[in-house]
N, C-alpha and C. Protein backbone atom coordinates (compact mmCIF):
# COMPACT_ATOMS: atom_id res chain seq x y z
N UNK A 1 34.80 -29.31 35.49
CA UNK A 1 34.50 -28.29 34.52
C UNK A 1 33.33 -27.43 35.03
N UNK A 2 33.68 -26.26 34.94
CA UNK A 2 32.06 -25.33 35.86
C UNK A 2 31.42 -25.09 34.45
N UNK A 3 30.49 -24.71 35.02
CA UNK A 3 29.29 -24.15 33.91
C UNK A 3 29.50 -22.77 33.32
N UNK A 4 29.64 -21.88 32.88
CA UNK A 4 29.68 -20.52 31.84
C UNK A 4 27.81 -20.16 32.15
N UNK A 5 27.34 -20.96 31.86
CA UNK A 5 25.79 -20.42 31.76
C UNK A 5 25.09 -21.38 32.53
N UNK A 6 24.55 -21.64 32.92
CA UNK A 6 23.19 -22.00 33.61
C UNK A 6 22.08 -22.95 32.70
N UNK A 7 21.57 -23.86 32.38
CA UNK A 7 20.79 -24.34 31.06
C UNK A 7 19.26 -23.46 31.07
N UNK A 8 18.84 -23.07 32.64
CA UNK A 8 17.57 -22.14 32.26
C UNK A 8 18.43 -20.86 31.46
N UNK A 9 18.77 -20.41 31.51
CA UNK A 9 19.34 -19.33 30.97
C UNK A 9 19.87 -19.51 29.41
N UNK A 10 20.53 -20.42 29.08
CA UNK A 10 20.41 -20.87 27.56
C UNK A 10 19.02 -20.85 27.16
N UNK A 11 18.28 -21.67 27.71
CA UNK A 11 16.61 -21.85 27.12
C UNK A 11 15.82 -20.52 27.00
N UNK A 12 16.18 -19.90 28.17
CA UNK A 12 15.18 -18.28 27.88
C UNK A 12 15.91 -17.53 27.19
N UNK A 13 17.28 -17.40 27.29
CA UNK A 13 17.93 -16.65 25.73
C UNK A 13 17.67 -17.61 24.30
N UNK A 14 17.53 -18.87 24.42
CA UNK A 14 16.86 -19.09 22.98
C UNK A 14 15.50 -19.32 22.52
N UNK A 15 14.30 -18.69 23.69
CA UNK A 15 13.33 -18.69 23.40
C UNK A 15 13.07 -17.16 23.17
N UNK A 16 13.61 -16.41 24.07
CA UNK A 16 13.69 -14.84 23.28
C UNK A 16 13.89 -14.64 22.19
N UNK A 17 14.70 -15.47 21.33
CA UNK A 17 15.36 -15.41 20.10
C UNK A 17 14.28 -16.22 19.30
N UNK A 18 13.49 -16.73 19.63
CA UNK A 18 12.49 -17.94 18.55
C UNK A 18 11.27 -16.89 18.56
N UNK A 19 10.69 -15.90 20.03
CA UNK A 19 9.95 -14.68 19.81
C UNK A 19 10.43 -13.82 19.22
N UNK A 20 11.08 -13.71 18.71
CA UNK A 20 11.87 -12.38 18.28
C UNK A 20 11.98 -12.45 16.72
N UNK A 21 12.42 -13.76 16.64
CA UNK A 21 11.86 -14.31 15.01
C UNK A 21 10.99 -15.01 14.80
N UNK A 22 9.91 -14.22 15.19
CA UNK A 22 8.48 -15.22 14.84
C UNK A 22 7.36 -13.25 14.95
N UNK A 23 8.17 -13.18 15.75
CA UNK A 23 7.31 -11.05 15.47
C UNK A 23 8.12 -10.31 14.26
N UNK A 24 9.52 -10.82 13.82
CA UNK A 24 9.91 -10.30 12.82
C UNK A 24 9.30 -10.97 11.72
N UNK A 25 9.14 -11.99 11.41
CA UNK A 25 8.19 -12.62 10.65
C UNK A 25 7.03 -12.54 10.33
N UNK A 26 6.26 -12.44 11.53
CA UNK A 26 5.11 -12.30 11.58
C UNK A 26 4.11 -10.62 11.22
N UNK A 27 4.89 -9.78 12.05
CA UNK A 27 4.69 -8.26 12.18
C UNK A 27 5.28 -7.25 10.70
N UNK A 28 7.45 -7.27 10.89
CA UNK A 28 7.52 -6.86 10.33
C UNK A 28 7.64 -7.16 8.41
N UNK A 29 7.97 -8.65 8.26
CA UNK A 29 7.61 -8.99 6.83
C UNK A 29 6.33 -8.69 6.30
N UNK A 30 5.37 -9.02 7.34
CA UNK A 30 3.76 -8.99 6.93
C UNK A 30 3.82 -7.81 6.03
N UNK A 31 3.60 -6.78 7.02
CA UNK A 31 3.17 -5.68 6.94
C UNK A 31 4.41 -5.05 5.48
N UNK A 32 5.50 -5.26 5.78
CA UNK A 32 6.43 -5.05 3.93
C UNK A 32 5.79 -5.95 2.73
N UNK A 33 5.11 -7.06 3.05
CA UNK A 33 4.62 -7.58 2.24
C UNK A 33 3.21 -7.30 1.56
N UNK A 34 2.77 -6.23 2.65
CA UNK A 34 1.38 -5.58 2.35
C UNK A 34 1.58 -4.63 1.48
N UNK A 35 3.03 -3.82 1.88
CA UNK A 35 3.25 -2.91 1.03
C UNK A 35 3.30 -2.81 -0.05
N UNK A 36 3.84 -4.40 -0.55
CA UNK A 36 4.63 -4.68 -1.48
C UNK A 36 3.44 -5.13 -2.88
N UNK A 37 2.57 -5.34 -2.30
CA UNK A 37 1.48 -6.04 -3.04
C UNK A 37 0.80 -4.97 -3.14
N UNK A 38 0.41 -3.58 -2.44
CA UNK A 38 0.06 -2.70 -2.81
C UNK A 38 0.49 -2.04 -3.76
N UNK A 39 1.56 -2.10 -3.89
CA UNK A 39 2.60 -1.35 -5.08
C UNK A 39 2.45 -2.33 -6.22
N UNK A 40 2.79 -3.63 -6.11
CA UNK A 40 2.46 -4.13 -6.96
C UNK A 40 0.83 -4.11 -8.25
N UNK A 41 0.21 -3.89 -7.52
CA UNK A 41 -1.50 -3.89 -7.73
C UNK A 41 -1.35 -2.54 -8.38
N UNK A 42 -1.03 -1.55 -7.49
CA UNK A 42 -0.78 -0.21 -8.33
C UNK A 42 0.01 -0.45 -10.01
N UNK A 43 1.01 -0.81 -9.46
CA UNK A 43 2.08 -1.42 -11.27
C UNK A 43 0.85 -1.72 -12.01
N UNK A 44 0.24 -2.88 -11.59
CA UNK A 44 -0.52 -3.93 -12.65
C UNK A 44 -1.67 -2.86 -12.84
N UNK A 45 -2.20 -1.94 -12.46
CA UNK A 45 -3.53 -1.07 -13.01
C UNK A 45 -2.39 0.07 -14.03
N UNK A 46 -1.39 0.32 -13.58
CA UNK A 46 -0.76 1.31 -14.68
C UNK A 46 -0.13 0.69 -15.93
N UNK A 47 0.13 -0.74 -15.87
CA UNK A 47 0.42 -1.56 -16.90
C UNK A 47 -1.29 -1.69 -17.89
N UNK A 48 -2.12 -2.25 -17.28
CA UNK A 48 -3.50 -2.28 -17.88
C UNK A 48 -3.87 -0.78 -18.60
N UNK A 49 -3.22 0.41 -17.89
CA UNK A 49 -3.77 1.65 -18.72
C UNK A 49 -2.98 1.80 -19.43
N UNK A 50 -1.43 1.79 -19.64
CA UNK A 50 -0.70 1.77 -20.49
C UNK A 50 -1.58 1.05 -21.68
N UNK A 51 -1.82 -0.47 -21.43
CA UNK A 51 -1.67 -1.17 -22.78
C UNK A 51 -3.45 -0.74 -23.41
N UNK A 52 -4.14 -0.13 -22.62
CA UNK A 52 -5.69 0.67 -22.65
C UNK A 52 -5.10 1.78 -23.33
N UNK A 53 -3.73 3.13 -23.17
CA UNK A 53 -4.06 3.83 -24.15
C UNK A 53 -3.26 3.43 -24.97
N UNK A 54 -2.58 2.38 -25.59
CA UNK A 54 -1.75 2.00 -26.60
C UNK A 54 -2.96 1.53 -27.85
N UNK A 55 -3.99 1.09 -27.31
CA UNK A 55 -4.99 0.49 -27.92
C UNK A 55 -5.68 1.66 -28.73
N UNK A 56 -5.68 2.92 -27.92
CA UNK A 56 -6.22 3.92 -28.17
C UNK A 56 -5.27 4.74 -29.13
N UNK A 57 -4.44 4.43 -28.85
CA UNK A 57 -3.64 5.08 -30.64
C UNK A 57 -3.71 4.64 -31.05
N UNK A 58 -3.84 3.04 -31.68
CA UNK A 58 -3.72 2.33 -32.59
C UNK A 58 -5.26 2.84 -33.55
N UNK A 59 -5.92 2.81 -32.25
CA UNK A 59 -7.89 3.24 -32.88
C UNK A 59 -7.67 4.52 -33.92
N UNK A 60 -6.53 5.76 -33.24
CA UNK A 60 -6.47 6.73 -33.84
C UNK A 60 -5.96 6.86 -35.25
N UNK A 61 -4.62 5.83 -35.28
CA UNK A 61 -4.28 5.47 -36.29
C UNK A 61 -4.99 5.26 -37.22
N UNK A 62 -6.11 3.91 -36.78
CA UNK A 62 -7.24 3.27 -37.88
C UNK A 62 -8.08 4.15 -38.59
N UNK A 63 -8.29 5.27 -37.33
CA UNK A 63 -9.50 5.98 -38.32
C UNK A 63 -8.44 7.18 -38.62
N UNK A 64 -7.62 8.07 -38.63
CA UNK A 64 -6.66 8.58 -39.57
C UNK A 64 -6.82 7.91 -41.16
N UNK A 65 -6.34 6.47 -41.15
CA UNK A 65 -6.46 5.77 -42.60
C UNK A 65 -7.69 6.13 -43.14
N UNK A 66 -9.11 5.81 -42.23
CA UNK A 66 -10.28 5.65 -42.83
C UNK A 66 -10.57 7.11 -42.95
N UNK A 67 -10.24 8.10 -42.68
CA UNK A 67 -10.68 9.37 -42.83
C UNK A 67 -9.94 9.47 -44.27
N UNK A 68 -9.04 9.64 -43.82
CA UNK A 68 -8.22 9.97 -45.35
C UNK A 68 -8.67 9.03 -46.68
N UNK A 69 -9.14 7.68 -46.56
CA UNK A 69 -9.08 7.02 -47.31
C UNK A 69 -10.59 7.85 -47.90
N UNK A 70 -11.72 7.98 -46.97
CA UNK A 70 -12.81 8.37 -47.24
C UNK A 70 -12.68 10.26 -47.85
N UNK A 71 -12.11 10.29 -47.22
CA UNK A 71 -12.19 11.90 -47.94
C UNK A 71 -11.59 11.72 -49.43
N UNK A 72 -10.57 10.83 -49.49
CA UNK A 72 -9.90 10.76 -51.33
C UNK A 72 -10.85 10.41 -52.59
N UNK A 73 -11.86 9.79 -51.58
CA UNK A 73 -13.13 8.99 -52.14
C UNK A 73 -13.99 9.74 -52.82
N UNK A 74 -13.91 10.80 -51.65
CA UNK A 74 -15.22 12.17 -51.67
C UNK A 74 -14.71 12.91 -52.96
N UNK A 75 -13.05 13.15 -53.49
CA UNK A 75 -13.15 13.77 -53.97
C UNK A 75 -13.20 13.58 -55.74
N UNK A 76 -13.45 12.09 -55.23
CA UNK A 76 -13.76 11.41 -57.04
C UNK A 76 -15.07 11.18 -57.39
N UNK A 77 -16.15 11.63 -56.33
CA UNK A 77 -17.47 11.24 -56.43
C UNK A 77 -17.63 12.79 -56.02
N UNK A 78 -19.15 13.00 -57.01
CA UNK A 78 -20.00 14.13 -56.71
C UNK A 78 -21.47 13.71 -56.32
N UNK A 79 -21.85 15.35 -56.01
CA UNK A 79 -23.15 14.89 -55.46
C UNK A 79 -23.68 14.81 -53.88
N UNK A 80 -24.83 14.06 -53.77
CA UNK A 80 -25.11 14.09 -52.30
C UNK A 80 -24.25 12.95 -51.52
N UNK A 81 -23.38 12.06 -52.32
CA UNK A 81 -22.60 11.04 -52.08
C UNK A 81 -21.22 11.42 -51.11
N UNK A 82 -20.90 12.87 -52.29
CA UNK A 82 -20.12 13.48 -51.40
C UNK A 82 -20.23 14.07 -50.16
N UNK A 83 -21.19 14.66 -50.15
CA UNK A 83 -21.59 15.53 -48.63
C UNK A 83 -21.70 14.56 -47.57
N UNK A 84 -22.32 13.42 -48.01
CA UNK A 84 -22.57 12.26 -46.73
C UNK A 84 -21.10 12.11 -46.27
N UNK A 85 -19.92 11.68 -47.37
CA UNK A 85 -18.89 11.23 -46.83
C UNK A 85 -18.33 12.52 -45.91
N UNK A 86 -18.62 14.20 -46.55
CA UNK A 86 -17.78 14.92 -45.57
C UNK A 86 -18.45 15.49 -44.48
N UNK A 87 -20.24 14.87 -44.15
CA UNK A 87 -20.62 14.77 -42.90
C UNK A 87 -19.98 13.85 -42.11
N UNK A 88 -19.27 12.58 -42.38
CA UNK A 88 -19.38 11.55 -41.38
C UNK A 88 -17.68 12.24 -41.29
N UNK A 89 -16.84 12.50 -42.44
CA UNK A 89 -15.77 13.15 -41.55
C UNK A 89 -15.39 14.32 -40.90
N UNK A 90 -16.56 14.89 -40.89
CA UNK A 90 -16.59 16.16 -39.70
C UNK A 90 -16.90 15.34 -38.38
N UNK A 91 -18.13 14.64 -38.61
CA UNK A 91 -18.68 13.70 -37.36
C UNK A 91 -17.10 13.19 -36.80
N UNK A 92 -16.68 12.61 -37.19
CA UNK A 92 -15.20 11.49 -36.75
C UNK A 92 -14.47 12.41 -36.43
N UNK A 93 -14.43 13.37 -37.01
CA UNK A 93 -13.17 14.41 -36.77
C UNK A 93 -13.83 15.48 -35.28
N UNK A 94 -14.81 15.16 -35.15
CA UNK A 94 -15.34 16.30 -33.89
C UNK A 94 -15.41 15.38 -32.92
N UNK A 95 -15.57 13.92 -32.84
CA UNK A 95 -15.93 13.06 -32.06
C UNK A 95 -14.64 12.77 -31.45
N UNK A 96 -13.35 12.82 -32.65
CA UNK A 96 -11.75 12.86 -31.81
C UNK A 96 -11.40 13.43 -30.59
N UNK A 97 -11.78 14.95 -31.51
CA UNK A 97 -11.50 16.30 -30.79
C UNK A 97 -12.02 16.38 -29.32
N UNK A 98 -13.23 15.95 -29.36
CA UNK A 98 -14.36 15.91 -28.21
C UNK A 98 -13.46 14.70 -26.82
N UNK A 99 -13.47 13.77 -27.71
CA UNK A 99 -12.90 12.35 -27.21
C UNK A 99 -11.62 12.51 -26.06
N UNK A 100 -11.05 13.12 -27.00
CA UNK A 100 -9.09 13.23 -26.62
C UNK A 100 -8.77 14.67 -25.85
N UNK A 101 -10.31 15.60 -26.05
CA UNK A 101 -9.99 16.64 -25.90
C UNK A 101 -9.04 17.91 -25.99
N UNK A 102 -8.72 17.91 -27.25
CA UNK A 102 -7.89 18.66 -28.20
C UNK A 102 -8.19 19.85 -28.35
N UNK A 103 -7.29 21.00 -28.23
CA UNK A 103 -7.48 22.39 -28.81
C UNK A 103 -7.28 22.60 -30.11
N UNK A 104 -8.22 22.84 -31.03
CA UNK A 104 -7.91 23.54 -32.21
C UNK A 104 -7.73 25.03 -32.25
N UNK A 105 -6.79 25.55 -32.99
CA UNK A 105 -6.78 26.76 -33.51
C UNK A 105 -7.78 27.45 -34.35
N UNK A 106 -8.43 26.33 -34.94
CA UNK A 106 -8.96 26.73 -36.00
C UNK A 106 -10.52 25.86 -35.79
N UNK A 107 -11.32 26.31 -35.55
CA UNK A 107 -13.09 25.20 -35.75
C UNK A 107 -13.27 24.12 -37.16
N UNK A 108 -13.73 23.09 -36.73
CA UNK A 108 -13.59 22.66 -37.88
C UNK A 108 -14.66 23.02 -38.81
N UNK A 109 -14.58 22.87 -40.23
CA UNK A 109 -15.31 23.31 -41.53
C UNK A 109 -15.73 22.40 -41.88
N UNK A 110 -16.97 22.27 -42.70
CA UNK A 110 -17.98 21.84 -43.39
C UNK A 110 -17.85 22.66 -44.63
N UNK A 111 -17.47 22.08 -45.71
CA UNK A 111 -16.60 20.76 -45.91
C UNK A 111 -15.10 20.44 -45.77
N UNK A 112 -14.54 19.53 -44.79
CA UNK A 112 -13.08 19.53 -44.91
C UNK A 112 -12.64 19.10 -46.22
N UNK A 113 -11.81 20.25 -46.80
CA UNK A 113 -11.39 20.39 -47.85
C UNK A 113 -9.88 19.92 -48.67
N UNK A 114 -9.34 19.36 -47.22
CA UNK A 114 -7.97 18.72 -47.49
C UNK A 114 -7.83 17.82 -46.75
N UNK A 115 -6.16 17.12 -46.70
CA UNK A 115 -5.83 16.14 -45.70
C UNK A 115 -5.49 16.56 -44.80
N UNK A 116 -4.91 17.68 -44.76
CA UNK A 116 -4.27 18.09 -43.44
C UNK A 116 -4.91 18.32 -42.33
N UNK A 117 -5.99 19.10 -42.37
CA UNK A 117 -7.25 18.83 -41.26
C UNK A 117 -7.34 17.63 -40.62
N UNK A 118 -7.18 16.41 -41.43
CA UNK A 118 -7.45 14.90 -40.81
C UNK A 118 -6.32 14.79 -39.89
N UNK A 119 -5.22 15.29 -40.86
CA UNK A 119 -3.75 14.58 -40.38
C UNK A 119 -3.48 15.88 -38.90
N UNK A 120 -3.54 16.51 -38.83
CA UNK A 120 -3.51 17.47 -37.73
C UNK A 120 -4.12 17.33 -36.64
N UNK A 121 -5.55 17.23 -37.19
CA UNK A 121 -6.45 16.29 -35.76
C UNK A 121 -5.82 15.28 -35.42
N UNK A 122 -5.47 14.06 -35.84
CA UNK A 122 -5.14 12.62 -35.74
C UNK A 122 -4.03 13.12 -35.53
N UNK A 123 -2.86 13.89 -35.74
CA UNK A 123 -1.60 13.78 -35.15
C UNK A 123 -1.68 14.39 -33.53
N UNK A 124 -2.37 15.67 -33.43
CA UNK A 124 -2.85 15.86 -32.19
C UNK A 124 -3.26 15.04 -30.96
N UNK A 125 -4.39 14.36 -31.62
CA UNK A 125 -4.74 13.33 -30.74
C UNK A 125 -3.65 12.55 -30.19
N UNK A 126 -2.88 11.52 -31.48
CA UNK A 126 -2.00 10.63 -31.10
C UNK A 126 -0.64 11.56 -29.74
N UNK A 127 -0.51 12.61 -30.37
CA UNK A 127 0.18 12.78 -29.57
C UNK A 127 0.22 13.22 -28.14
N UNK A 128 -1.04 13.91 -27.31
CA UNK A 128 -1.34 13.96 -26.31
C UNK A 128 -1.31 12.16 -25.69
N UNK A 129 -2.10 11.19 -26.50
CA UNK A 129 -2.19 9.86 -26.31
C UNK A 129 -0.36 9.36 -25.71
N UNK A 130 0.22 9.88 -26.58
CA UNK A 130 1.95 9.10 -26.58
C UNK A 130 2.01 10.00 -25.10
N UNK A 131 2.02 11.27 -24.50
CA UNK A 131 2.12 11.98 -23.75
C UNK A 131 1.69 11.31 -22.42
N UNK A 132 0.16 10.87 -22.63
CA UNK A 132 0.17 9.89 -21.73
C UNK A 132 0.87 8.89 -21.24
N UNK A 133 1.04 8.25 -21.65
CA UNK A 133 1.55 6.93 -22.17
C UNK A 133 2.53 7.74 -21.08
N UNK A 134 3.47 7.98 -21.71
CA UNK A 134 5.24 8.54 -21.27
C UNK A 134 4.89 8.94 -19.43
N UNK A 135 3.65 9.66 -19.08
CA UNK A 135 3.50 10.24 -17.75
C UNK A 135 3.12 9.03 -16.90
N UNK A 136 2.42 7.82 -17.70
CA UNK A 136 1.71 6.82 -16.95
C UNK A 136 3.13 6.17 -16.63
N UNK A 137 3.54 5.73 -17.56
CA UNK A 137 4.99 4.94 -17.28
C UNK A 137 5.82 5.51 -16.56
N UNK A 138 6.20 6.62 -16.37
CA UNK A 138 6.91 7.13 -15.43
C UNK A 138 6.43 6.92 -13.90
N UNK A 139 5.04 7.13 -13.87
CA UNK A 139 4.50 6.99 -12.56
C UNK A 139 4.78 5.56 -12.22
N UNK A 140 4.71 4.63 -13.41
CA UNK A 140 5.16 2.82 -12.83
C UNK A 140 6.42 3.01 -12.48
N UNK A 141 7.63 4.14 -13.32
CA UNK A 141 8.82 3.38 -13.11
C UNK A 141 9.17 4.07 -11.25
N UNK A 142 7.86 5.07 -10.72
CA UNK A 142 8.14 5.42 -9.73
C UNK A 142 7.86 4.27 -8.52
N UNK A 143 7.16 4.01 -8.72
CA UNK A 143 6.21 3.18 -7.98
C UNK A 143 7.20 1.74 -7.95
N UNK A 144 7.87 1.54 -9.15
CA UNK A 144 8.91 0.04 -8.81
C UNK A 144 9.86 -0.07 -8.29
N UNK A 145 10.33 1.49 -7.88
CA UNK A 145 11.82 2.28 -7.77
C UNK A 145 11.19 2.07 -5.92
N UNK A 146 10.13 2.40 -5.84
CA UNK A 146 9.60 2.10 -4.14
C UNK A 146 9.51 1.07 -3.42
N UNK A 147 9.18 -0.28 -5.08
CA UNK A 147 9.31 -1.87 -4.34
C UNK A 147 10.41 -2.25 -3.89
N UNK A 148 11.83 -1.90 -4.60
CA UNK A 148 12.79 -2.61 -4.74
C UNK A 148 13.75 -2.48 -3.18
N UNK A 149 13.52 -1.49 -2.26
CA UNK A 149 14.01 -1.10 -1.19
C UNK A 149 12.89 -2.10 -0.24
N UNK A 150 11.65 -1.83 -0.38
CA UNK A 150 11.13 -2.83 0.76
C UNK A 150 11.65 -4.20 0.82
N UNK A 151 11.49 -4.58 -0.64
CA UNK A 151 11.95 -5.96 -0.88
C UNK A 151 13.51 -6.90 -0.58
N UNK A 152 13.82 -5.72 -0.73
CA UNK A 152 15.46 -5.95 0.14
C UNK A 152 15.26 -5.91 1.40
N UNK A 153 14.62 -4.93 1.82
CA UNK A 153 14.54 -5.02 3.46
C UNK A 153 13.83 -6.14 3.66
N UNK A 154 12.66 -6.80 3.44
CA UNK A 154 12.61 -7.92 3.46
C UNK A 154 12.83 -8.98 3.48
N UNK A 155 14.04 -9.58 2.58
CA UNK A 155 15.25 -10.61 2.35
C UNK A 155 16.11 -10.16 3.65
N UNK A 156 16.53 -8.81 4.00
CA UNK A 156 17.52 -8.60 5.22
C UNK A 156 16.61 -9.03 6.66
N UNK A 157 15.53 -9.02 6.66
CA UNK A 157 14.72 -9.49 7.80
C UNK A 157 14.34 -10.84 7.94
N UNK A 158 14.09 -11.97 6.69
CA UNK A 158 14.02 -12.74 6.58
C UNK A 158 15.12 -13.87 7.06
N UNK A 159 16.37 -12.93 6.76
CA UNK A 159 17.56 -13.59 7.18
C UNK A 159 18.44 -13.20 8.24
N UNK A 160 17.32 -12.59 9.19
CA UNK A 160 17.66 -11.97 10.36
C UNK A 160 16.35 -12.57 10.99
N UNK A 161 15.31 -12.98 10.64
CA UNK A 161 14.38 -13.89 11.37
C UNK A 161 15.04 -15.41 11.52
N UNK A 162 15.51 -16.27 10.70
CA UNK A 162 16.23 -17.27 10.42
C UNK A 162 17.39 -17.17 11.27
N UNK A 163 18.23 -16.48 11.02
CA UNK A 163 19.05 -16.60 11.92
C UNK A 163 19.04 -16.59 13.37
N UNK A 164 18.05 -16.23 13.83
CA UNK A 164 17.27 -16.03 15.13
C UNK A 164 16.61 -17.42 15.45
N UNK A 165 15.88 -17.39 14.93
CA UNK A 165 14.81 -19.03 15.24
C UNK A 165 16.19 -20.27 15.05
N UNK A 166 17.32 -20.18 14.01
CA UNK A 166 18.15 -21.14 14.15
C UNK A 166 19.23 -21.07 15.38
N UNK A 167 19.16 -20.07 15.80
CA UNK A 167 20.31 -20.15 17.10
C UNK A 167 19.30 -20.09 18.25
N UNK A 168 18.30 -19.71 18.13
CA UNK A 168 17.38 -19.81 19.48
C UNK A 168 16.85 -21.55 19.91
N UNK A 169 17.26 -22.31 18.52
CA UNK A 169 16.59 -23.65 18.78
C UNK A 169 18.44 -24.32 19.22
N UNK A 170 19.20 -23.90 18.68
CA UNK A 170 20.36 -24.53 19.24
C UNK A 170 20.72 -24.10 20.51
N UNK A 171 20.42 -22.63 21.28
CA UNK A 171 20.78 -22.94 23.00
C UNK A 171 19.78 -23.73 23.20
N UNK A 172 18.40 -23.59 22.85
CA UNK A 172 17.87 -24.30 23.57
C UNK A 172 17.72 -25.76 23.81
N UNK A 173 18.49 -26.50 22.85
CA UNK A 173 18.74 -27.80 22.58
C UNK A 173 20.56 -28.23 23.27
N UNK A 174 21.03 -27.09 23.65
CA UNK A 174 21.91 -26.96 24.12
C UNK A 174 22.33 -27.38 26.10
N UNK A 175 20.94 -26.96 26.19
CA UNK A 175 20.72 -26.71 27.54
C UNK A 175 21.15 -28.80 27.89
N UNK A 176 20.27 -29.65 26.57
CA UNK A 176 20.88 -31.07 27.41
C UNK A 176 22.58 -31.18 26.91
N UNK A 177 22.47 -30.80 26.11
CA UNK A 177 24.28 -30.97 25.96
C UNK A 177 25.24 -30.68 27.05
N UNK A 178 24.63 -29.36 27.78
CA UNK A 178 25.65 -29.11 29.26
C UNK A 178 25.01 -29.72 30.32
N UNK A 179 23.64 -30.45 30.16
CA UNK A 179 23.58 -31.24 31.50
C UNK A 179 24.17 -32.54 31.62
């Protein structure tokens, strides 16, 4: 029976193949895996601001109630009782504006004289807030739409490193089989 191959020649074609999956491993997973955790880290700070301005409507919400609740207050009490309450809701209501940075049409008045002022500010606010929200999340759903291709390429290299290191250890274990 002659030989087909040579056993040095099995051994250096399956040690080429054990380098070859050990730099695909080593080099190109690494470095997808750097990527991957970068993107990831990015997700997890746009998840944290998401649920940072969700918090921040809810705040808007709260004091919406407490404005309104306080102005209904103001208008069953007279006196200097009243003015305090429609200083602190000009204060709250300019501190929004300031906050969220909102355009009014209109400056606000001393004394706010209705609800709608409250509810206009506070709907304003909330809604630039939801606006956010919608632009931040989009930027995550960009950013996950970028993991999902490395990460495959990853699994396809992984199982193209493997398959390499497993046939590079069988010529080379091969080499006593043909001696």
């Amino acid at each position: 029976m002659t030989r087909i191959f040579k056993p040095w020649v099995l051994v250096t074609i399956g040690i080429v193949f054990n380098i070859s999956s050990a730099v695909i491993t080593h080099y190109f997973i690494d470095m997808n895996n750097q990527q991957i955790r970068l993107l990831e880290n990015n997700i997890n700070n746009l998840d944290s601001l998401i649920e940072s301005q969700w918090r921040s409507k809810t705040q808007v919400d709260r004091k919406e109630e407490f404005l309104l609740s306080m102005l209904n207050r103001s208008d069953n009490k007279e006196g200097s009782f009243n003015s305090e309450i429609q200083n602190l809701v000009i204060q709250q209501l300019t501190d929004l504006v300031n906050q969220q940075s909102i355009t009014l049409l209109n400056p606000l008045e001393s004394p706010v004289k209705n609800f709608k002022t409250i509810i206009t500010v506070t709907s304003q606010a909330k809604q630039k807030i939801i606006d956010s929200i919608n632009n931040t999340y989009l930027r995550r759903l960009e950013l996950d739409n970028q993991r999902h291709p490395v990460s495959e390429k990853n699994a396809l290299l992984s199982t193209l490193a493997i398959f390499l290191q497993v046939t590079g250890l069988i010529l080379v274990l091969s080499r006593d089989i043909n001696a």
